[in-house]
ModelCIF file with pLDDT and N, C-alpha, C, O atoms, coordinates in Angstrom:
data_MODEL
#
_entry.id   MODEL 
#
_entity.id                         1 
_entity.type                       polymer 
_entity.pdbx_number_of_molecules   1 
#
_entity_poly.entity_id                      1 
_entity_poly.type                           'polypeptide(L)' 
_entity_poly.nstd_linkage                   no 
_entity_poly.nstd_monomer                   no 
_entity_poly.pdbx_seq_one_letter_code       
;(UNK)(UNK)(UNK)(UNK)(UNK)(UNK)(UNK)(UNK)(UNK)(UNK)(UNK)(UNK)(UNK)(UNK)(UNK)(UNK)
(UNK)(UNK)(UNK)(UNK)(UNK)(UNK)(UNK)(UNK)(UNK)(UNK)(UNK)(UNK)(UNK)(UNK)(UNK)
;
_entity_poly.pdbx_seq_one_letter_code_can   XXXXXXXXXXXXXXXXXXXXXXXXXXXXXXX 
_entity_poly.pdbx_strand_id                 A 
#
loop_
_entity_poly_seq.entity_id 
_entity_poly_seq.num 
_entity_poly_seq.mon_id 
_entity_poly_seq.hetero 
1 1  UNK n 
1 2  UNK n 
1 3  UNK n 
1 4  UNK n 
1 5  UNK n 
1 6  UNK n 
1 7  UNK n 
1 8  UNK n 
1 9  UNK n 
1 10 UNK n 
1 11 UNK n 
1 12 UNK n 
1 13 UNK n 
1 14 UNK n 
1 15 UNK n 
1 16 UNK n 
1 17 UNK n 
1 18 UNK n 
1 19 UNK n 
1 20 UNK n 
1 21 UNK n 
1 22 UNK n 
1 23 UNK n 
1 24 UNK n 
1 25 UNK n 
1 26 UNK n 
1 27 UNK n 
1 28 UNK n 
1 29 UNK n 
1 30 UNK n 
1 31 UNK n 
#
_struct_asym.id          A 
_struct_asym.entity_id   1 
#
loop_
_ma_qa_metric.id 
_ma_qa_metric.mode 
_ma_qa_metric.name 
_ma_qa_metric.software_group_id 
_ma_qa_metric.type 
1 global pLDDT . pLDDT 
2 local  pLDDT . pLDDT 
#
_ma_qa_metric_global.metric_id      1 
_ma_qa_metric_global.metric_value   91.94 
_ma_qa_metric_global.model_id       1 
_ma_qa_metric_global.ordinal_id     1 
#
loop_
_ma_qa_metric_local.label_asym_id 
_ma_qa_metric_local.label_comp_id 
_ma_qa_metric_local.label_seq_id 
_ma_qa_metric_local.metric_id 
_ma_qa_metric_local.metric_value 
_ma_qa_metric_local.model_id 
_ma_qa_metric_local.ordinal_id 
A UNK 1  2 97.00 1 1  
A UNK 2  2 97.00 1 2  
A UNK 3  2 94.00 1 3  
A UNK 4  2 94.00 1 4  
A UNK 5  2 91.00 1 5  
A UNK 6  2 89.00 1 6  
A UNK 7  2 87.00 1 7  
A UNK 8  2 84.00 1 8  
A UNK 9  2 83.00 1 9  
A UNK 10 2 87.00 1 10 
A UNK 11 2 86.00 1 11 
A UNK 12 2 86.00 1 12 
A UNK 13 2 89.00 1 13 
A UNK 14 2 91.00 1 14 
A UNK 15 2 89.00 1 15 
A UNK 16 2 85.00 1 16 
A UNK 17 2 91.00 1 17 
A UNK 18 2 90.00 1 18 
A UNK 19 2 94.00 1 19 
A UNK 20 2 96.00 1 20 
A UNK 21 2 95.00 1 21 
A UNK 22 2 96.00 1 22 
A UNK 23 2 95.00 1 23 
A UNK 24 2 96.00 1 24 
A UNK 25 2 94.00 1 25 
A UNK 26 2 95.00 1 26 
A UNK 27 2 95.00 1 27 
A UNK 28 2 96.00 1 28 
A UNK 29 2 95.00 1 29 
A UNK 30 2 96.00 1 30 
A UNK 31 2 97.00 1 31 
#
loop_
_atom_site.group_PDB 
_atom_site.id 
_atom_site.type_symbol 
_atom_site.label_atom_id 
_atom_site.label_alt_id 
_atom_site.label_comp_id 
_atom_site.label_asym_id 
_atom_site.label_entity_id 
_atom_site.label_seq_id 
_atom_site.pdbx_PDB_ins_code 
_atom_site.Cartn_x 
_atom_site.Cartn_y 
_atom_site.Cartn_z 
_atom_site.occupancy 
_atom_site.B_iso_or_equiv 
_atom_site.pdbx_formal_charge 
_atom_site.auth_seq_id 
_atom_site.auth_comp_id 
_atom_site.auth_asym_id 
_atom_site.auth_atom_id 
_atom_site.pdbx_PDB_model_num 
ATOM 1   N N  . UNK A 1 1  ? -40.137 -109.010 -0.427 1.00 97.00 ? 1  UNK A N  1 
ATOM 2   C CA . UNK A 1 1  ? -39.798 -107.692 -0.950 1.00 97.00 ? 1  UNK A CA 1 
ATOM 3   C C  . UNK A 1 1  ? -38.528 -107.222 -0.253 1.00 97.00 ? 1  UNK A C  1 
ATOM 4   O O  . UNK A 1 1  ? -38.484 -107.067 0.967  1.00 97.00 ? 1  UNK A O  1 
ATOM 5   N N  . UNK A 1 2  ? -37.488 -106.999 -1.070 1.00 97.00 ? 2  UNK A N  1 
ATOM 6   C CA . UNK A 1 2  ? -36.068 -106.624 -0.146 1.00 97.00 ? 2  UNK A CA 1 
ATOM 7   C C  . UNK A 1 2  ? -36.038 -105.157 -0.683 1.00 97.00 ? 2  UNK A C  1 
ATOM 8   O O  . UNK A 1 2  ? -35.657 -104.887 -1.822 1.00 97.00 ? 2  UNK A O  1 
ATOM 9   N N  . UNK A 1 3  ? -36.451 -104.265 0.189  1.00 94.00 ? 3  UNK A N  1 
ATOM 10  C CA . UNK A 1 3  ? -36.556 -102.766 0.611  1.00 94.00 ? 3  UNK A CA 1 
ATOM 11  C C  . UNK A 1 3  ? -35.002 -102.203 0.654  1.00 94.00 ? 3  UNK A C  1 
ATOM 12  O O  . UNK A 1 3  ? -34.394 -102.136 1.722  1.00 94.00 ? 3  UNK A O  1 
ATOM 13  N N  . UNK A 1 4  ? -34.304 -101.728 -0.849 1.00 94.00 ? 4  UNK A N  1 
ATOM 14  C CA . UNK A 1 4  ? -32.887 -101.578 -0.536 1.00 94.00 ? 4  UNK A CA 1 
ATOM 15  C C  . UNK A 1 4  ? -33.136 -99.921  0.258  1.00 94.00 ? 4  UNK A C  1 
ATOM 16  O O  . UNK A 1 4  ? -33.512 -98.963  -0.418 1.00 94.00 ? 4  UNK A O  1 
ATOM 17  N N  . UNK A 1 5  ? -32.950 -99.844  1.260  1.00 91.00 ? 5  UNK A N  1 
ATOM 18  C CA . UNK A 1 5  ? -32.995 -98.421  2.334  1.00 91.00 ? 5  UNK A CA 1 
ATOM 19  C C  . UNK A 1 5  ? -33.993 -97.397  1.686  1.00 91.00 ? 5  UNK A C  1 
ATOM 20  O O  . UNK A 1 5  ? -33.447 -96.437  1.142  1.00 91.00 ? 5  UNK A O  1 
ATOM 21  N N  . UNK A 1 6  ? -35.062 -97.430  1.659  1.00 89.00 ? 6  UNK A N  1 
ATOM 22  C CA . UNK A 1 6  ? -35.719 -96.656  0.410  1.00 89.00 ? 6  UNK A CA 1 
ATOM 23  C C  . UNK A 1 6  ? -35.942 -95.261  1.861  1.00 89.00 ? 6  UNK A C  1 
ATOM 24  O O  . UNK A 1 6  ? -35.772 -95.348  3.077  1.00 89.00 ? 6  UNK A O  1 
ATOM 25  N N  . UNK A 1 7  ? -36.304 -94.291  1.126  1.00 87.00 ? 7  UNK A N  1 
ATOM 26  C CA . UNK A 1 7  ? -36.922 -93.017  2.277  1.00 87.00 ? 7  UNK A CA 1 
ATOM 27  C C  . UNK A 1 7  ? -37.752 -92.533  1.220  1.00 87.00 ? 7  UNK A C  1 
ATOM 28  O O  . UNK A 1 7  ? -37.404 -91.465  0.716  1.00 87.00 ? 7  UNK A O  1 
ATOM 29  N N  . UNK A 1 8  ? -38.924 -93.173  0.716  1.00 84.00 ? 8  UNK A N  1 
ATOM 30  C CA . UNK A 1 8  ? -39.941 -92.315  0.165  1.00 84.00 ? 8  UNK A CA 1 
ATOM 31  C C  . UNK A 1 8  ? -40.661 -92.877  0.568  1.00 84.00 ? 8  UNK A C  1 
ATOM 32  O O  . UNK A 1 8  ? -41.417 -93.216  -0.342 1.00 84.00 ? 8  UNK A O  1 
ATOM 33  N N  . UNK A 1 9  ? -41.088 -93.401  1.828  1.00 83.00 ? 9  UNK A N  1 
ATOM 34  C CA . UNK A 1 9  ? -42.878 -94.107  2.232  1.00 83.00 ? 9  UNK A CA 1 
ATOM 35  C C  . UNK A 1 9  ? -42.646 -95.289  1.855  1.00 83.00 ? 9  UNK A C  1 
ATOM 36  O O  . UNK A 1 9  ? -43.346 -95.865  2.688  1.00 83.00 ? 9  UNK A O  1 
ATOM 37  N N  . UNK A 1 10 ? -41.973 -96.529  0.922  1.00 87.00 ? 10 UNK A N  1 
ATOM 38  C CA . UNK A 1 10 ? -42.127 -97.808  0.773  1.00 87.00 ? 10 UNK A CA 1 
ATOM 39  C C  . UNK A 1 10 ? -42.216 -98.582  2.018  1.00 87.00 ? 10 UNK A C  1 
ATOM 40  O O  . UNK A 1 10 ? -42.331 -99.748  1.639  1.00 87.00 ? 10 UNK A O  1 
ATOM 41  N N  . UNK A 1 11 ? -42.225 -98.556  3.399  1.00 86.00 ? 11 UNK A N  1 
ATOM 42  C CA . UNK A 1 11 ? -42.116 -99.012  4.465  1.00 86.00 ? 11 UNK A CA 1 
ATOM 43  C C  . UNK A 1 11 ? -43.247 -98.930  4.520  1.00 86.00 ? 11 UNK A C  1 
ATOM 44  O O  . UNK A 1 11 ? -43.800 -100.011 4.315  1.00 86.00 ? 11 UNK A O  1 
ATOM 45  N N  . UNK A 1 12 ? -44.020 -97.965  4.746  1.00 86.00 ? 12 UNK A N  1 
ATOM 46  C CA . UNK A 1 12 ? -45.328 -97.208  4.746  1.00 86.00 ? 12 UNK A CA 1 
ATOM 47  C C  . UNK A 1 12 ? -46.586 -98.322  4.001  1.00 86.00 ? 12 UNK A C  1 
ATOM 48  O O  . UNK A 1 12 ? -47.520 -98.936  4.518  1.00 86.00 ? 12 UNK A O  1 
ATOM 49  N N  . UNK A 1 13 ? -46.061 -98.224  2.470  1.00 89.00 ? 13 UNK A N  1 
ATOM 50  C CA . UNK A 1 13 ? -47.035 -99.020  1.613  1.00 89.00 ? 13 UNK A CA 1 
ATOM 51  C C  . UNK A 1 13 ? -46.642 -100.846 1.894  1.00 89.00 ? 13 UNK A C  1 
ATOM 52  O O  . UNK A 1 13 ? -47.235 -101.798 1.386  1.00 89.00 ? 13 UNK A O  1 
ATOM 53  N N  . UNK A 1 14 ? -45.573 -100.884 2.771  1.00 91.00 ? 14 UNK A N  1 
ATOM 54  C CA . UNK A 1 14 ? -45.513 -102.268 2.817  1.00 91.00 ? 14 UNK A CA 1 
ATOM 55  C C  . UNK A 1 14 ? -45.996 -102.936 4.176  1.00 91.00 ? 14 UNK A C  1 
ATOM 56  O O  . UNK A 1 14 ? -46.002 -104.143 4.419  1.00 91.00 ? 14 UNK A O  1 
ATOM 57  N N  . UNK A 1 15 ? -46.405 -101.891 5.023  1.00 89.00 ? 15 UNK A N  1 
ATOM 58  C CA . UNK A 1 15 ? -46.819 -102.540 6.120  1.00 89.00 ? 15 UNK A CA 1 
ATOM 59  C C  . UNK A 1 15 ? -47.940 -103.203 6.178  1.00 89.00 ? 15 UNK A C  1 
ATOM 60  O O  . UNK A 1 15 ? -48.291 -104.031 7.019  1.00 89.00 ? 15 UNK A O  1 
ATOM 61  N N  . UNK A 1 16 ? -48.610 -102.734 5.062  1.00 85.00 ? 16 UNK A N  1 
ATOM 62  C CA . UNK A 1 16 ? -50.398 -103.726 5.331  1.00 85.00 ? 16 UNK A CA 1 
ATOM 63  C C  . UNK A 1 16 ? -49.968 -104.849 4.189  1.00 85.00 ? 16 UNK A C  1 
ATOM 64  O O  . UNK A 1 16 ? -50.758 -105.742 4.495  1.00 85.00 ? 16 UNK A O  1 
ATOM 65  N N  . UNK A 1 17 ? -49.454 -105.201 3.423  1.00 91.00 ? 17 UNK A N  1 
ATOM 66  C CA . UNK A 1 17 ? -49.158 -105.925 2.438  1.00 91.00 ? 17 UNK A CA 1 
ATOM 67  C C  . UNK A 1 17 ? -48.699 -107.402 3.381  1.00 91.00 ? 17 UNK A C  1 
ATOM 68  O O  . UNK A 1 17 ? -47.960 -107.484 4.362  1.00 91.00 ? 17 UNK A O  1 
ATOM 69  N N  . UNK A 1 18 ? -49.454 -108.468 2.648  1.00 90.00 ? 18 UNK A N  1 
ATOM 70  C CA . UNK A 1 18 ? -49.076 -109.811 3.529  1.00 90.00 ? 18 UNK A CA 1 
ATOM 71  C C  . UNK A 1 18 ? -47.422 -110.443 2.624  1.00 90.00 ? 18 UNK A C  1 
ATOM 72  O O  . UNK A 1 18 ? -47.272 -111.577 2.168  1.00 90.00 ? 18 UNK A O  1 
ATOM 73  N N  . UNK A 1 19 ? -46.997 -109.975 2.611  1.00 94.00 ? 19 UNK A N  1 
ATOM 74  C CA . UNK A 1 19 ? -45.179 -110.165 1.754  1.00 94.00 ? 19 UNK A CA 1 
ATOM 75  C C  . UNK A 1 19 ? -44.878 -110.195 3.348  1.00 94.00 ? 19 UNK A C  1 
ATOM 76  O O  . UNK A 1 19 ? -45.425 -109.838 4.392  1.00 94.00 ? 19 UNK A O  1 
ATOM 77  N N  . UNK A 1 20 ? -43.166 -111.109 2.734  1.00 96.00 ? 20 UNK A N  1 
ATOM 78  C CA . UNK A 1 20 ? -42.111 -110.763 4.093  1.00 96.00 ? 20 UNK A CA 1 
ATOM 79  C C  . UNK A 1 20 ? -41.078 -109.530 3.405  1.00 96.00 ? 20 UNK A C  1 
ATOM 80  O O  . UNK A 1 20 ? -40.715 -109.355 2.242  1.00 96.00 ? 20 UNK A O  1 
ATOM 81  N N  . UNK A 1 21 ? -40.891 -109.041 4.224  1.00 95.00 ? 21 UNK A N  1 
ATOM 82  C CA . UNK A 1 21 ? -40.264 -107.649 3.578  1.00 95.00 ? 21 UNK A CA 1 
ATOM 83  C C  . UNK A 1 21 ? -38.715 -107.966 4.677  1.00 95.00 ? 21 UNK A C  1 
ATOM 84  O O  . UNK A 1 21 ? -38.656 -108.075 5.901  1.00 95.00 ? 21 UNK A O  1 
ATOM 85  N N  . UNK A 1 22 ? -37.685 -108.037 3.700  1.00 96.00 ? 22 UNK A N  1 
ATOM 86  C CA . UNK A 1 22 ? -36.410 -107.614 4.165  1.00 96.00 ? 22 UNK A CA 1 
ATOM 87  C C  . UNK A 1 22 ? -35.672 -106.531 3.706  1.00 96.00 ? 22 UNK A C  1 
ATOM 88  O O  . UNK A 1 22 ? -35.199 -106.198 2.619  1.00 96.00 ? 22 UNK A O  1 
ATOM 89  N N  . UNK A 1 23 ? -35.706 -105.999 5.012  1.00 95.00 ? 23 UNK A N  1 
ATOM 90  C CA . UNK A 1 23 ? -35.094 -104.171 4.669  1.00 95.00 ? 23 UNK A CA 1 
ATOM 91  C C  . UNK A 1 23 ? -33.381 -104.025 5.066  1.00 95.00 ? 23 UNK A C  1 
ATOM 92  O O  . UNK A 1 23 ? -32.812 -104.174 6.147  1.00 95.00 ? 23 UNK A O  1 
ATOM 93  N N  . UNK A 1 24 ? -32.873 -103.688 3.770  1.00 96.00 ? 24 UNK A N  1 
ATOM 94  C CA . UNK A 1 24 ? -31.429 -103.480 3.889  1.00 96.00 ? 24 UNK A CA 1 
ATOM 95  C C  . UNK A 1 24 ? -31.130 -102.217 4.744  1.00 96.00 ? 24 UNK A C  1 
ATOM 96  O O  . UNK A 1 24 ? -32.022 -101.383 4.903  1.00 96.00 ? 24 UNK A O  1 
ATOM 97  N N  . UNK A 1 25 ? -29.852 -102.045 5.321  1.00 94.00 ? 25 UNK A N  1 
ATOM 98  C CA . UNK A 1 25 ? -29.464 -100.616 5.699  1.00 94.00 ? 25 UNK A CA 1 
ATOM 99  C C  . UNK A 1 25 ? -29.059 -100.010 4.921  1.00 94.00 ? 25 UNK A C  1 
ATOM 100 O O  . UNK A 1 25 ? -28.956 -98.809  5.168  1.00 94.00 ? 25 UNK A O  1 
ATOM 101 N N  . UNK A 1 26 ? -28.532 -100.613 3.318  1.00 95.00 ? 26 UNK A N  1 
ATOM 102 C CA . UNK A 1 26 ? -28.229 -99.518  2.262  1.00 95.00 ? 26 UNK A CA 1 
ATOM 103 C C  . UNK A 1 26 ? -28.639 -100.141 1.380  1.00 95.00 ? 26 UNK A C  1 
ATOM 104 O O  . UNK A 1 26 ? -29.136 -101.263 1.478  1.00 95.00 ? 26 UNK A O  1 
ATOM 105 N N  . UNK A 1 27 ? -28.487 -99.489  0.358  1.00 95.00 ? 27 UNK A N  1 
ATOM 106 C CA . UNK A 1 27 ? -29.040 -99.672  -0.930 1.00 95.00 ? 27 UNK A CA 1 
ATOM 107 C C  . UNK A 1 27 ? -27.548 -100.656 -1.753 1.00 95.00 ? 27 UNK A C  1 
ATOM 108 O O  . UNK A 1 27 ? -26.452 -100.254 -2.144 1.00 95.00 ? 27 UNK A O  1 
ATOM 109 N N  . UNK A 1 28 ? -28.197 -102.085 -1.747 1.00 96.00 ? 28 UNK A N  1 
ATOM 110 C CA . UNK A 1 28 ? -27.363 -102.466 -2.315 1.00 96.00 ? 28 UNK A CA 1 
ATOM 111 C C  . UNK A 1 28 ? -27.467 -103.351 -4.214 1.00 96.00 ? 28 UNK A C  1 
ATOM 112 O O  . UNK A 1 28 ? -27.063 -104.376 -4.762 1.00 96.00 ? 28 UNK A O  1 
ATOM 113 N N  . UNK A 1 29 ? -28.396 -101.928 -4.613 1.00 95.00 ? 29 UNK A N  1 
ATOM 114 C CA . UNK A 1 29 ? -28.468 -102.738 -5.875 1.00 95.00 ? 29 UNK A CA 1 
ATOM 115 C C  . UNK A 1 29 ? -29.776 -103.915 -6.268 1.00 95.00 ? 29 UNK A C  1 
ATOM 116 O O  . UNK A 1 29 ? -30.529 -104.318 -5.382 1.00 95.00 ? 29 UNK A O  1 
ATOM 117 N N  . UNK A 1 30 ? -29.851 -104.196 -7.155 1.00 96.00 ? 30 UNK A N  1 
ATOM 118 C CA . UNK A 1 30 ? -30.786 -105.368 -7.695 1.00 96.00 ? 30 UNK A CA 1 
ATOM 119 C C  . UNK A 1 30 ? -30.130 -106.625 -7.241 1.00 96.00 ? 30 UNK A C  1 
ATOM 120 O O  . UNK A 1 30 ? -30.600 -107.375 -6.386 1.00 96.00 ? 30 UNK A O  1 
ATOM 121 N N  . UNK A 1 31 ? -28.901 -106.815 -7.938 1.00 97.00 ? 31 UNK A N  1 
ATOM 122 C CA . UNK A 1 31 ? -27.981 -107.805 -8.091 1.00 97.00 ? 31 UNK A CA 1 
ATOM 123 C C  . UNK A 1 31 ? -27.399 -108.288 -6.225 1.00 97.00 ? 31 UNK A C  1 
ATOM 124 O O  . UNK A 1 31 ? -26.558 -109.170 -6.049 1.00 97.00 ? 31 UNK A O  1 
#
């Protein structure tokens, strides 16, 4: 799951989730 800088809780709902989560410092789009 690549977390583009979100600030509504997605960090939150991804911490119990067994995914590897890579979190951008900005939002860089889908693409």
């Amino acid at each position: 799951v690549v977390d583009n800088a979100s600030r509504d809780g997605t960090s939150d709902l991804l911490a119990d989730r067994p995914v590897d989560v890579l979190r951008l410092p900005r939002n860089l789009g889908y693409a």
